[in-house]
C-alpha atoms as a PDB file:
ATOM      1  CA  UNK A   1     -33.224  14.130-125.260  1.00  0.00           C
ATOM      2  CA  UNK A   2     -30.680  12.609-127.976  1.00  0.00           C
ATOM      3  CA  UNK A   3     -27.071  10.765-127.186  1.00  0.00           C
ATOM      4  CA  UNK A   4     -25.376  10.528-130.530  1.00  0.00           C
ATOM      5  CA  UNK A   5     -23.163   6.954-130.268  1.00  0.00           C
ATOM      6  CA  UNK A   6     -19.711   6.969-132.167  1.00  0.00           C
ATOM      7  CA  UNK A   7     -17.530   4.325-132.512  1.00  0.00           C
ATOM      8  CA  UNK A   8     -16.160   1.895-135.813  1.00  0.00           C
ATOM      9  CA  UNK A   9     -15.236  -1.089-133.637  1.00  0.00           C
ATOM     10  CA  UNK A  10     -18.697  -1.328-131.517  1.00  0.00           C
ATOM     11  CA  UNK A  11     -22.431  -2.072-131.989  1.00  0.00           C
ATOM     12  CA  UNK A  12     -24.996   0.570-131.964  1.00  0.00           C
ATOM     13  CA  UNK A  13     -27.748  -2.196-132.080  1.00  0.00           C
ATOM     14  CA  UNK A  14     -26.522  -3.676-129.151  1.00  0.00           C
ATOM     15  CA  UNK A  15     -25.816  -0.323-127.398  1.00  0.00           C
ATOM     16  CA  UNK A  16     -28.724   1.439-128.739  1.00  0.00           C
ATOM     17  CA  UNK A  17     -30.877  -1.733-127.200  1.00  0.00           C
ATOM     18  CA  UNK A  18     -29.018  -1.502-123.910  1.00  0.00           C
ATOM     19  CA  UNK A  19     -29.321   2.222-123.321  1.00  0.00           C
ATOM     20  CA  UNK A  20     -32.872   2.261-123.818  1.00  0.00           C
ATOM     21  CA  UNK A  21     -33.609  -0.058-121.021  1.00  0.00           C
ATOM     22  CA  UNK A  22     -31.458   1.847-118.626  1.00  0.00           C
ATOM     23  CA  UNK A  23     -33.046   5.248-119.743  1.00  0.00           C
ATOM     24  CA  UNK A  24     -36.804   5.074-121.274  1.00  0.00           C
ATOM     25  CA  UNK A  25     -36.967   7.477-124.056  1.00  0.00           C
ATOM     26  CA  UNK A  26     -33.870   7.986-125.059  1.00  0.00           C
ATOM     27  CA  UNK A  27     -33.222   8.659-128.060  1.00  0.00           C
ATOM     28  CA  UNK A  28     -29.765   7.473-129.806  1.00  0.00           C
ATOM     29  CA  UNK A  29     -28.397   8.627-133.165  1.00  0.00           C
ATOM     30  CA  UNK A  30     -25.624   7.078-134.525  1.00  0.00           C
ATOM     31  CA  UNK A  31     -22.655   9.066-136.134  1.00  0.00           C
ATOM     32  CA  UNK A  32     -22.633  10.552-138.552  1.00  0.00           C
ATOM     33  CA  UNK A  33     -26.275  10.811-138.807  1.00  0.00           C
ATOM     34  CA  UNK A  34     -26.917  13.102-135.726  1.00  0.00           C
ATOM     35  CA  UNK A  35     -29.707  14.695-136.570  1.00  0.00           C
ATOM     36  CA  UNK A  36     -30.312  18.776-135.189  1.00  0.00           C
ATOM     37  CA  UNK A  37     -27.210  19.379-133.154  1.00  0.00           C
ATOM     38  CA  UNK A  38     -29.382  21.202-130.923  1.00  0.00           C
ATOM     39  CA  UNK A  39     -31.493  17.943-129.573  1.00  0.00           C
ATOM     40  CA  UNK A  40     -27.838  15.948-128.782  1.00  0.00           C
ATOM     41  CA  UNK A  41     -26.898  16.195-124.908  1.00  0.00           C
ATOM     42  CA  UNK A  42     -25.231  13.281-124.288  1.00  0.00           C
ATOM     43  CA  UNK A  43     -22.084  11.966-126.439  1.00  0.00           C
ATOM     44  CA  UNK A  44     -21.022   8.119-126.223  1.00  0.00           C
ATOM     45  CA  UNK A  45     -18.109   7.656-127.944  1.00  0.00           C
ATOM     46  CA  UNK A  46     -14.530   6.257-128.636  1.00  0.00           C
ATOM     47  CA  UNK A  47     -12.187   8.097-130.704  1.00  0.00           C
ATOM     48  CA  UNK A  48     -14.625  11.353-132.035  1.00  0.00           C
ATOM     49  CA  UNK A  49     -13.751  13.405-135.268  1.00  0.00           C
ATOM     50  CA  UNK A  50     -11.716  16.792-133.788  1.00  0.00           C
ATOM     51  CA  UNK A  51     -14.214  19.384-133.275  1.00  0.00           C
ATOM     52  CA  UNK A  52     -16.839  17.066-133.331  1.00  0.00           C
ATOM     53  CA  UNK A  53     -17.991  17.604-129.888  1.00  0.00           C
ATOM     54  CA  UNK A  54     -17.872  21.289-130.163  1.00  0.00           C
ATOM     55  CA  UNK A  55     -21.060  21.037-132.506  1.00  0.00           C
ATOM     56  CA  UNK A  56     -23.241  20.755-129.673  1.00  0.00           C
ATOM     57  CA  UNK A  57     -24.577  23.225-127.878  1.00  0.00           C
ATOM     58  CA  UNK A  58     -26.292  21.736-125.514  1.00  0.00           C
ATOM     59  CA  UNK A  59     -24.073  19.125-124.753  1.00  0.00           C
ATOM     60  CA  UNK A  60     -24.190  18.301-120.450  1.00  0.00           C
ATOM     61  CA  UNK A  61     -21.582  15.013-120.728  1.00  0.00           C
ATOM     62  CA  UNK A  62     -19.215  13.551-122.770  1.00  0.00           C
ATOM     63  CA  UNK A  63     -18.944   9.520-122.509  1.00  0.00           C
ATOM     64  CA  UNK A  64     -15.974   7.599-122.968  1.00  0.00           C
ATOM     65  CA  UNK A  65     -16.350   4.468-125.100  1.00  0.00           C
ATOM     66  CA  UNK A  66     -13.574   3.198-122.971  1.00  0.00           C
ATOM     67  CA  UNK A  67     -11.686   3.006-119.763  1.00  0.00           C
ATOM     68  CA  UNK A  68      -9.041   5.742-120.797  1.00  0.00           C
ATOM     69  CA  UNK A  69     -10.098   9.304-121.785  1.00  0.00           C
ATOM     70  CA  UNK A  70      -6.642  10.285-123.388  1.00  0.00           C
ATOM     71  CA  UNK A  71      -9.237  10.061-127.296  1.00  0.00           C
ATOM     72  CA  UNK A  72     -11.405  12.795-125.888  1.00  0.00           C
ATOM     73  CA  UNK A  73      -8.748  14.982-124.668  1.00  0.00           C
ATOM     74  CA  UNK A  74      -7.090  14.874-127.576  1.00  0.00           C
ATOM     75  CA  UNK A  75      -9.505  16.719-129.568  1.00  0.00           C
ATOM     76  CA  UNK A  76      -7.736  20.493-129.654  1.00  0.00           C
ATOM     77  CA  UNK A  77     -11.786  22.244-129.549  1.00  0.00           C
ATOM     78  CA  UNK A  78     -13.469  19.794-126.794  1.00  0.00           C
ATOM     79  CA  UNK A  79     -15.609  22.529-125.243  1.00  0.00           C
ATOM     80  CA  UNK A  80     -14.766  23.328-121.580  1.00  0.00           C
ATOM     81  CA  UNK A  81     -16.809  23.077-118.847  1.00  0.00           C
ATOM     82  CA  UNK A  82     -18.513  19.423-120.204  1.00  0.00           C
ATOM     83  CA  UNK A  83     -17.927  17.151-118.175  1.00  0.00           C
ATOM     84  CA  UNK A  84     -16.316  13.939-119.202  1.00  0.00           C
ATOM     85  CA  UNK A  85     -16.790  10.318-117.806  1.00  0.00           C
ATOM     86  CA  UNK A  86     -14.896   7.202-118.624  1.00  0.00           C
ATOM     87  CA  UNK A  87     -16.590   3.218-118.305  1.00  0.00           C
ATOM     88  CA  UNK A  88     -15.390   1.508-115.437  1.00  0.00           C
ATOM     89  CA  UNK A  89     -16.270  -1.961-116.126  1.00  0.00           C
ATOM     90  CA  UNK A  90     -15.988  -5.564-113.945  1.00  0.00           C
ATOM     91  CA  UNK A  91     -16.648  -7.175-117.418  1.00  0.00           C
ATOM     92  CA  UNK A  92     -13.615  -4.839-119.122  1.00  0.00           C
ATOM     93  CA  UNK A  93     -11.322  -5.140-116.408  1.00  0.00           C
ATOM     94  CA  UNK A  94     -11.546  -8.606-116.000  1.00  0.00           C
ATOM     95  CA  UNK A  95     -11.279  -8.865-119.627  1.00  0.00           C
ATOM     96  CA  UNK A  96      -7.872  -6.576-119.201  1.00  0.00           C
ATOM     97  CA  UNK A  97      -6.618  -8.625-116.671  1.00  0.00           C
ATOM     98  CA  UNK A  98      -6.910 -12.089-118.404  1.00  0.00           C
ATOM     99  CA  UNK A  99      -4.835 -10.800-121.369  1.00  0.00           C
ATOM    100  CA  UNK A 100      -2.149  -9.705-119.251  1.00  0.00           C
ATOM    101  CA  UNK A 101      -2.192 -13.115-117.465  1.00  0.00           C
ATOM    102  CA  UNK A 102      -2.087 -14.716-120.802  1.00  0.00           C
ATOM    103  CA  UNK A 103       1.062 -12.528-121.859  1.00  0.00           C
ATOM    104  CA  UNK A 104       2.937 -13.552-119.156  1.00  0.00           C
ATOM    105  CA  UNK A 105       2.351 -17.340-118.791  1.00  0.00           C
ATOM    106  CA  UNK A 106       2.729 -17.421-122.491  1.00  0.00           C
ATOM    107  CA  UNK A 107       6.379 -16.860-122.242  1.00  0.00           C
ATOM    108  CA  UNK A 108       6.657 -17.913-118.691  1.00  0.00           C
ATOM    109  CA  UNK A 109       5.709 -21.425-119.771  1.00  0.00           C
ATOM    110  CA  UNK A 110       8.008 -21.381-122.816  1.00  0.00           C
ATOM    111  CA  UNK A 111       5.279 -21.364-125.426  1.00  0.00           C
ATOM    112  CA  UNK A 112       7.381 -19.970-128.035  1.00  0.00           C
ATOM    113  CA  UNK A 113      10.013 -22.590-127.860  1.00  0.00           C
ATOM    114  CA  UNK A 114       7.106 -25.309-128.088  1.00  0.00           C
ATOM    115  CA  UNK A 115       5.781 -24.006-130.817  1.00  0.00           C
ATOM    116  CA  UNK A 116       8.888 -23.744-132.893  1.00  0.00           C
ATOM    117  CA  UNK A 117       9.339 -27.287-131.639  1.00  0.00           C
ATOM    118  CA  UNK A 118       6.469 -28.407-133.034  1.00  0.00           C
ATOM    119  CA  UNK A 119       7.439 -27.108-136.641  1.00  0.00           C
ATOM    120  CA  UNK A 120      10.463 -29.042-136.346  1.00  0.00           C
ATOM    121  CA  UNK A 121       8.721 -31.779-134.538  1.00  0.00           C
ATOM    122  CA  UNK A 122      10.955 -31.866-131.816  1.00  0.00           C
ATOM    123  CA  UNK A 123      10.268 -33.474-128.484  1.00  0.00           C
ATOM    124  CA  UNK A 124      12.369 -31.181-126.295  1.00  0.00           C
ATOM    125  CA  UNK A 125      11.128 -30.410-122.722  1.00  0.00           C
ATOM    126  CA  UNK A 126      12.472 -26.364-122.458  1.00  0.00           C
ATOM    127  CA  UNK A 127      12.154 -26.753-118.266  1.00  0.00           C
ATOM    128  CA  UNK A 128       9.647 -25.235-116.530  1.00  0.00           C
ATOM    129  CA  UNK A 129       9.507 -21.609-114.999  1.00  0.00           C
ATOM    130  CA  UNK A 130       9.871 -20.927-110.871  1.00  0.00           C
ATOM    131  CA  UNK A 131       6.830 -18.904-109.990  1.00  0.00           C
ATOM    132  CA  UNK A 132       7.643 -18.228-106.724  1.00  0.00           C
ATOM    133  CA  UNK A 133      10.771 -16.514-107.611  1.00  0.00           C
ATOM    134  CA  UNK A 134       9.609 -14.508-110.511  1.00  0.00           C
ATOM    135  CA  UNK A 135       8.705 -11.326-111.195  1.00  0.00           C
ATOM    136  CA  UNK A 136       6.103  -9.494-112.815  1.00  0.00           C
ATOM    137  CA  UNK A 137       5.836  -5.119-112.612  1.00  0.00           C
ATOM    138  CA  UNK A 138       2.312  -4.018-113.357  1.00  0.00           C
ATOM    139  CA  UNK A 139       3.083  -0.233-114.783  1.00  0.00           C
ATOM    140  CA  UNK A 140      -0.065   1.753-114.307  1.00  0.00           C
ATOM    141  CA  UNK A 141      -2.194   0.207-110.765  1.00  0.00           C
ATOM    142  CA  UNK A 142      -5.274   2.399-111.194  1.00  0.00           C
ATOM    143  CA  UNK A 143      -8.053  -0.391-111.184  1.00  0.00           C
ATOM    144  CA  UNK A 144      -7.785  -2.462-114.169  1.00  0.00           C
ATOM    145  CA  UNK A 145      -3.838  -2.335-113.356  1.00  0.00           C
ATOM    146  CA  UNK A 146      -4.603  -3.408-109.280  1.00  0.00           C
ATOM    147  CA  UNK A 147      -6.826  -5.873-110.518  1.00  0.00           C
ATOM    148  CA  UNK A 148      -4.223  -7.489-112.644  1.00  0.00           C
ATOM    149  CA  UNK A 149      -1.248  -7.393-110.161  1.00  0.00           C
ATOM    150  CA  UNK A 150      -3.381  -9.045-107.382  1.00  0.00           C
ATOM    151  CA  UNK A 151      -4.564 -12.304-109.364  1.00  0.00           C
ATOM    152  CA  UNK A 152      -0.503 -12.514-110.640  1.00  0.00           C
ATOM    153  CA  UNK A 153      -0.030 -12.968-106.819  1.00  0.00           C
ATOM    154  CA  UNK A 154      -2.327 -15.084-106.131  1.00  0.00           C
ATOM    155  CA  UNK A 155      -0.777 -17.568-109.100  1.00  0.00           C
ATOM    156  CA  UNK A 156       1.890 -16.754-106.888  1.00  0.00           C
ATOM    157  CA  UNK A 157       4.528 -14.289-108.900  1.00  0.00           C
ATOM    158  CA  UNK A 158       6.395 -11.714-107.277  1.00  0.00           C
ATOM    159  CA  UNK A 159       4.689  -8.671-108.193  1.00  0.00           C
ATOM    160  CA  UNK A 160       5.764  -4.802-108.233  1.00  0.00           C
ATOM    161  CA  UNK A 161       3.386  -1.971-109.379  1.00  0.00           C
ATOM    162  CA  UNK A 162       4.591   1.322-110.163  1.00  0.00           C
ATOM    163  CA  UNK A 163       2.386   4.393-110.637  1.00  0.00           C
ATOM    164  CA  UNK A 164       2.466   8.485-110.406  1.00  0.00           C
ATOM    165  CA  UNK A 165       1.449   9.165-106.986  1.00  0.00           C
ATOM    166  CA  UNK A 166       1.803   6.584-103.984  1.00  0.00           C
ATOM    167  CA  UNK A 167      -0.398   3.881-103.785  1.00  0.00           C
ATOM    168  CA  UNK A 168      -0.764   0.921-101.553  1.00  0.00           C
ATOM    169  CA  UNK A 169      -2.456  -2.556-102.647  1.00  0.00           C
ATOM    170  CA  UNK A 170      -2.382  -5.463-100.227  1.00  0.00           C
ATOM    171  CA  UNK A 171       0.124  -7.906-101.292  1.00  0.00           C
ATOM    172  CA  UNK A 172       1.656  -5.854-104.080  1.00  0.00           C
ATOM    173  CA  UNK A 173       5.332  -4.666-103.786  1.00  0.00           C
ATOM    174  CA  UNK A 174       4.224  -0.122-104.585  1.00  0.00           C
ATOM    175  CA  UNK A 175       7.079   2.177-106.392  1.00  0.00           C
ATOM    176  CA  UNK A 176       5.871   5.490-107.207  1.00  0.00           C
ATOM    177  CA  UNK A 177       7.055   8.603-109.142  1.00  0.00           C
ATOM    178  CA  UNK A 178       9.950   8.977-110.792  1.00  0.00           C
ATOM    179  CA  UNK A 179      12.175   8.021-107.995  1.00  0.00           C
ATOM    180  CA  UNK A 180      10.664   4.419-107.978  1.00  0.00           C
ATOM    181  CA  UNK A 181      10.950   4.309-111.457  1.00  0.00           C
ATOM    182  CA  UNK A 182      14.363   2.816-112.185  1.00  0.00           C
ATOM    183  CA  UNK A 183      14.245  -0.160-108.767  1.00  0.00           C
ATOM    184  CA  UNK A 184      10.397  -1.209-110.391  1.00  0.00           C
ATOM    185  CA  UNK A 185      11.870  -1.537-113.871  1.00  0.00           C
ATOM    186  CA  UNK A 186      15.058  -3.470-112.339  1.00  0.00           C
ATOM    187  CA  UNK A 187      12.806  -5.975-110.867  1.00  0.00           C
ATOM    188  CA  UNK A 188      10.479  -6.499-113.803  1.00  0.00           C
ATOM    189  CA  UNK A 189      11.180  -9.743-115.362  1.00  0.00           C
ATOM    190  CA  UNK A 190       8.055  -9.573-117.507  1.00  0.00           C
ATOM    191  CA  UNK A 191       6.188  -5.830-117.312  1.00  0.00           C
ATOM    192  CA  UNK A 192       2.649  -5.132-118.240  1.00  0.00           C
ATOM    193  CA  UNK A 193       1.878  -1.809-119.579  1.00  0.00           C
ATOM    194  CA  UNK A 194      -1.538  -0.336-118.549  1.00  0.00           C
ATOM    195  CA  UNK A 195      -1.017   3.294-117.848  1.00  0.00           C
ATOM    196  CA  UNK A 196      -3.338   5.687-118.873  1.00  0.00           C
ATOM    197  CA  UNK A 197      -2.137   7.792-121.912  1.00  0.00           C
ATOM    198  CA  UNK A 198      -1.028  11.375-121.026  1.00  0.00           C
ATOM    199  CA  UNK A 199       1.955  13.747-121.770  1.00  0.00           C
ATOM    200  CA  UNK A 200       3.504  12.541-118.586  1.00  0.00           C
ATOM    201  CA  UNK A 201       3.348   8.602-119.995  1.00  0.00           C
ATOM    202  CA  UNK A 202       3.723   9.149-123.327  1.00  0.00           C
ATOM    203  CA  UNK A 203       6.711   7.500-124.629  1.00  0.00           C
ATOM    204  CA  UNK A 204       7.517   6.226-121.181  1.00  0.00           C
ATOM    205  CA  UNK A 205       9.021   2.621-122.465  1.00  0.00           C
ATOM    206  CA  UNK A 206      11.848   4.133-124.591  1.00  0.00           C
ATOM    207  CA  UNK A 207      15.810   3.728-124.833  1.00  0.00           C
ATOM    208  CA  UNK A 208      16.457   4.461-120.963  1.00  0.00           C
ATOM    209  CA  UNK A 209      13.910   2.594-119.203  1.00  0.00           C
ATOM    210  CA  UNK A 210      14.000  -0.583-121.547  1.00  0.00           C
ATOM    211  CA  UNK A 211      17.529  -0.926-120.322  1.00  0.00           C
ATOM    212  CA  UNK A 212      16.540  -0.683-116.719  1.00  0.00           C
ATOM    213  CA  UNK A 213      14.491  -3.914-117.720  1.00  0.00           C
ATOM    214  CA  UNK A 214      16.799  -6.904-116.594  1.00  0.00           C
ATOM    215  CA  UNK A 215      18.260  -8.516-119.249  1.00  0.00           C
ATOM    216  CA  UNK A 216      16.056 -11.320-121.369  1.00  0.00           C
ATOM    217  CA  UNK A 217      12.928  -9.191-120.225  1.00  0.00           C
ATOM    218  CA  UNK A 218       9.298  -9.190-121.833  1.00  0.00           C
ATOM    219  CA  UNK A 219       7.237  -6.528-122.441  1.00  0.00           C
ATOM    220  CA  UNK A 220       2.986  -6.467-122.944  1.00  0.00           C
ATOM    221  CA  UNK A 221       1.911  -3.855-124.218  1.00  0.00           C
ATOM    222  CA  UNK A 222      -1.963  -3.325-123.729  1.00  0.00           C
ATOM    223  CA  UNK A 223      -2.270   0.293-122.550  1.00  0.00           C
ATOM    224  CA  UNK A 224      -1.801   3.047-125.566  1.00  0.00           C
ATOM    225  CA  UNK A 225       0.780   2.547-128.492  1.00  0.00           C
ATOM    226  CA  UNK A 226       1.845   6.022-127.692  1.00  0.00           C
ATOM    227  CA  UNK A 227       3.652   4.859-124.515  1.00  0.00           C
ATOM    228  CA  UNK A 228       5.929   2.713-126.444  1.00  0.00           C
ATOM    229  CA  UNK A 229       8.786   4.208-128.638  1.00  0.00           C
ATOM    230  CA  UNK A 230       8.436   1.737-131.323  1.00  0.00           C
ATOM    231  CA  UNK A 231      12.624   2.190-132.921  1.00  0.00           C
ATOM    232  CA  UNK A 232      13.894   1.647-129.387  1.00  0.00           C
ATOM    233  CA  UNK A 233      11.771  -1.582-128.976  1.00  0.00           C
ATOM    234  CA  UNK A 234      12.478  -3.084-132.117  1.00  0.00           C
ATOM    235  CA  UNK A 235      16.289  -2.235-130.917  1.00  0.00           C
ATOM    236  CA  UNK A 236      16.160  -3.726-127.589  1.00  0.00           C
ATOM    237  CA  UNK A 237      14.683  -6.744-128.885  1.00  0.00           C
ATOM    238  CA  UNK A 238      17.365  -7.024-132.264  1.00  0.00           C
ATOM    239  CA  UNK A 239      20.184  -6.522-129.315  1.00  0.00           C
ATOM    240  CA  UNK A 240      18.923  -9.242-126.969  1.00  0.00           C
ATOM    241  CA  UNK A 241      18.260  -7.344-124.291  1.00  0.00           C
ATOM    242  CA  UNK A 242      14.457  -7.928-124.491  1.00  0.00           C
ATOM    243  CA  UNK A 243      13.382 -11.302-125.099  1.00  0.00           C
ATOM    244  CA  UNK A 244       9.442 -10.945-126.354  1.00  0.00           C
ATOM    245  CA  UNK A 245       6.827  -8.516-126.619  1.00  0.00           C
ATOM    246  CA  UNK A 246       3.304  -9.224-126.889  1.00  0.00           C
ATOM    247  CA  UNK A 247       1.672  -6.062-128.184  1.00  0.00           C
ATOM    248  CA  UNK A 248      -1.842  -4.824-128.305  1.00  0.00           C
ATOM    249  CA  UNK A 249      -2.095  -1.363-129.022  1.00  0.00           C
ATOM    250  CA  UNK A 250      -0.449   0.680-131.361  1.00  0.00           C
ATOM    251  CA  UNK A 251      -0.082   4.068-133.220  1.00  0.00           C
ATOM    252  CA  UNK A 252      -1.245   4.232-135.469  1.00  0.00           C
ATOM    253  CA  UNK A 253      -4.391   1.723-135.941  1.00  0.00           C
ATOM    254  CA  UNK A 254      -4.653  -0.570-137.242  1.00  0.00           C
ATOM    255  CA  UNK A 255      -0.771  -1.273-137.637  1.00  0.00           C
ATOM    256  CA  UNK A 256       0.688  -0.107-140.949  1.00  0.00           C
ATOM    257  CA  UNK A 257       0.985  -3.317-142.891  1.00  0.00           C
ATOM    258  CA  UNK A 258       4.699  -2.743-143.824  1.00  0.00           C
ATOM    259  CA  UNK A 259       4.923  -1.813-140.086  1.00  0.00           C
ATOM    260  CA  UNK A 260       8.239  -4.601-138.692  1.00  0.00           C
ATOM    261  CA  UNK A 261       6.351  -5.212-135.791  1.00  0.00           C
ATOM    262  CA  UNK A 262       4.422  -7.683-137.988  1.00  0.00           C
ATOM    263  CA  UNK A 263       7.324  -9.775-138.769  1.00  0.00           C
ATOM    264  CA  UNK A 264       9.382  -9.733-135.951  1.00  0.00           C
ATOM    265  CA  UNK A 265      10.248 -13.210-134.609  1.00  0.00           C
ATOM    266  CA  UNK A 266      10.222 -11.552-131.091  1.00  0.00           C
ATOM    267  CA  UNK A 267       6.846  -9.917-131.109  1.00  0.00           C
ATOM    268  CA  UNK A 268       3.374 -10.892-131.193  1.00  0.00           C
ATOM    269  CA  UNK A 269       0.401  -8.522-132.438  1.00  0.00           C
ATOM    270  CA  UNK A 270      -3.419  -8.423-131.190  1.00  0.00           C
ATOM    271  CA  UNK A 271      -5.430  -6.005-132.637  1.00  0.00           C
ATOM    272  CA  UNK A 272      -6.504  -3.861-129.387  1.00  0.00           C
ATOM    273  CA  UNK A 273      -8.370  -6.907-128.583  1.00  0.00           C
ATOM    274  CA  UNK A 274      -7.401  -7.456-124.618  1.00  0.00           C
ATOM    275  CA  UNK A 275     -10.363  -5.789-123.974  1.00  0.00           C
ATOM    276  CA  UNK A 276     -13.771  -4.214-125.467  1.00  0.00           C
ATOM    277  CA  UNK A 277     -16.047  -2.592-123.916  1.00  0.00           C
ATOM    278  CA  UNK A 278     -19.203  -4.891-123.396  1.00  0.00           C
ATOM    279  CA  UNK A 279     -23.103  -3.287-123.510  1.00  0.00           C
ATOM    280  CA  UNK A 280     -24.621  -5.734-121.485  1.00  0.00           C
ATOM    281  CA  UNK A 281     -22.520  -5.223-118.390  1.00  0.00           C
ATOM    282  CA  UNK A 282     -21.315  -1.271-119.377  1.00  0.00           C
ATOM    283  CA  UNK A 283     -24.894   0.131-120.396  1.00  0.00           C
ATOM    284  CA  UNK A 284     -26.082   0.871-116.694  1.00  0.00           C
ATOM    285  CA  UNK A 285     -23.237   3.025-115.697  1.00  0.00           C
ATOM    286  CA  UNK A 286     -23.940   4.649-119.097  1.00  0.00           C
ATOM    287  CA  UNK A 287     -27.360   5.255-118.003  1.00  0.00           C
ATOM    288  CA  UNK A 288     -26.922   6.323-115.048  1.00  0.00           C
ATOM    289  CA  UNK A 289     -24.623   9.224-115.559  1.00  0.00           C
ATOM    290  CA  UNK A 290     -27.537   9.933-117.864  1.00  0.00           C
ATOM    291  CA  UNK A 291     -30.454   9.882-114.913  1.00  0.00           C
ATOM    292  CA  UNK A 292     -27.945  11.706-112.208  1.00  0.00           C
ATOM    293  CA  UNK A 293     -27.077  14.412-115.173  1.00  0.00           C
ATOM    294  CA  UNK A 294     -30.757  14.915-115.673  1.00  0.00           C
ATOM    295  CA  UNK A 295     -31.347  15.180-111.465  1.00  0.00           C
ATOM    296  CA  UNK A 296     -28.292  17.023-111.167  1.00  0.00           C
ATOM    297  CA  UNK A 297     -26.451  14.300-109.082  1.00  0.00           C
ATOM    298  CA  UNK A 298     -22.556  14.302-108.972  1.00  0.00           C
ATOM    299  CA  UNK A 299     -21.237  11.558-111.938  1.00  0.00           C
ATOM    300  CA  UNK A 300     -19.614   8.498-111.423  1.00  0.00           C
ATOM    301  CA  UNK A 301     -16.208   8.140-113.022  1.00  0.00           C
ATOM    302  CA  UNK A 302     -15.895  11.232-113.955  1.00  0.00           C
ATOM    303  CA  UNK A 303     -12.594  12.352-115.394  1.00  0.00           C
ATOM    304  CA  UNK A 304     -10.082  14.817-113.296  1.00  0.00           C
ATOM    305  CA  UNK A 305      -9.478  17.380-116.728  1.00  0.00           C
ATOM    306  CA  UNK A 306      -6.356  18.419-114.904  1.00  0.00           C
ATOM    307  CA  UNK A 307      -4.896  14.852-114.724  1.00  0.00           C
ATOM    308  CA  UNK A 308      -6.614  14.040-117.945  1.00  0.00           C
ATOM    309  CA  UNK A 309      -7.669  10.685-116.289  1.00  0.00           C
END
């Protein structure tokens, strides 16, 4: 019983340590030394090599190294019929959640300003932002994105969430579908972007919706890059009609270093940092798709193929 582990970005100690106290005996190769493809039945991993998975003929789950999926689906040979699962984290969302806080009362609190202040060392006061009547439109309220636009109301923004299908969330203002797209945008003073990734999404925040934003608008950014057409950003923001964007994910990564998002006075760059998946708290769902595979138990968080998420 072998899970091969493949990711750049994350530990294999740390997950190889984890793993084995959530499943005895398990044995864990890391990529690219996986060992006879025969032995591998679990996969754990973000981002795998096209045709990667397809080596494995024995294969029973494929693991997301992530909350989104759209990595795996991407590969044009994943084998059918495997099922795939996705981490649903307290530790990740929570994680998610206080980046998109940060975005917002960055800007809402005039940090920019301050800080060119400071380089000019100027004491100007820049007047403080009215909570109560602002808003904030969390795109994407699956539950990182519900999690997020229910602690912005409770610091007591106005907050909108818009996603496919119709959704309700106690104390959040729910547009759905295209028809709700164009009133959410409208009342988005800042937006937060955490949509899963899919041919439906992709390029969502382009020409036409960034000029449904109101006018002096911020965008964050911490979903895919893929959802963002990167020309009509940089436009919006070189015409005024965007004020900031704080971006965390992009396409490619890492950023192109002659990439203008690096230098543009209205944007900040993280790299993909608002949120990593963490061993310690992620392991045991891990594991346990691993124990209810081997019992044949239904999976938690398993992925809908169709909806690719």
């Amino acid at each position: 019983m072998a899970l091969v582990f493949k990711s750049v970005f994350d530990d294999p100690v740390a997950w190889t340590k984890r793993l084995q106290e959530q499943v005895p005996g398990l044995e864990v190769r890391v990529w690219p030394d996986v060992g006879r493809v025969e032995d591998v039945e679990y996969v754990l991993a973000w981002k795998p090599e096209p045709g990667d998975l397809k080596r494995y003929p024995n294969l029973k789950v494929i693991l997301s190294l992530a909350a989104g999926v759209d990595h795996i689906f991407a590969d044009p040979h994943l084998p059918k019929g495997v099922p795939v699962c996705r981490i649903v984290d307290p530790d990740l969302t929570a994680q998610m959640s206080e980046y998109a806080i940060y975005g917002v009362l960055h800007y809402h609190r005039r940090m920019p300003g301050y800080v060119e202040a400071q380089k000019q060392r100027k004491w100007t006061k820049l007047g403080r932002g009215d909570t109560a009547n602002t808003s904030v439109g969390v795109m994407g309220i699956g539950q990182i994105g519900a999690d997020t636009a229910k602690k912005l109301a409770a610091l007591g923004f106005q907050v909108h969430g818009w996603s496919r299908t119709s959704k309700t969330v106690p104390g959040i203002t729910c547009h759905h579908g295209e028809a709700g797209l164009k009133p959410f945008m409208a009342a988005c003073q800042y937006l937060v972007c955490v949509l899963p990734l899919t041919d439906a999404t992709k390029g969502i925040l382009n020409k036409k919706t960034l000029a449904m934003l109101p006018k002096g608008a911020y965008v964050i950014n911490m979903a895919r890059g893929l959802h963002v057409v990167d020309a009509d950003m940089i436009a919006a923001l070189d015409s005024g009609h965007l004020a900031g964007a704080m971006l965390d994910v992009f396409f490619p990564e890492p950023l192109p270093a002659d990439h203008p998002y690096w230098t543009h006075p209205k944007v900040i760059v993280t790299p993909h940092i608002a949120g990593d998946p963490n061993p310690d708290t992620a392991a045991q769902q891990v594991g346990e798709n691993i124990k209810r595979t081997r019992a044949g138990k239904p999976l938690i968080n398993e992925v809908n193929p169709d909806a690719a998420y």
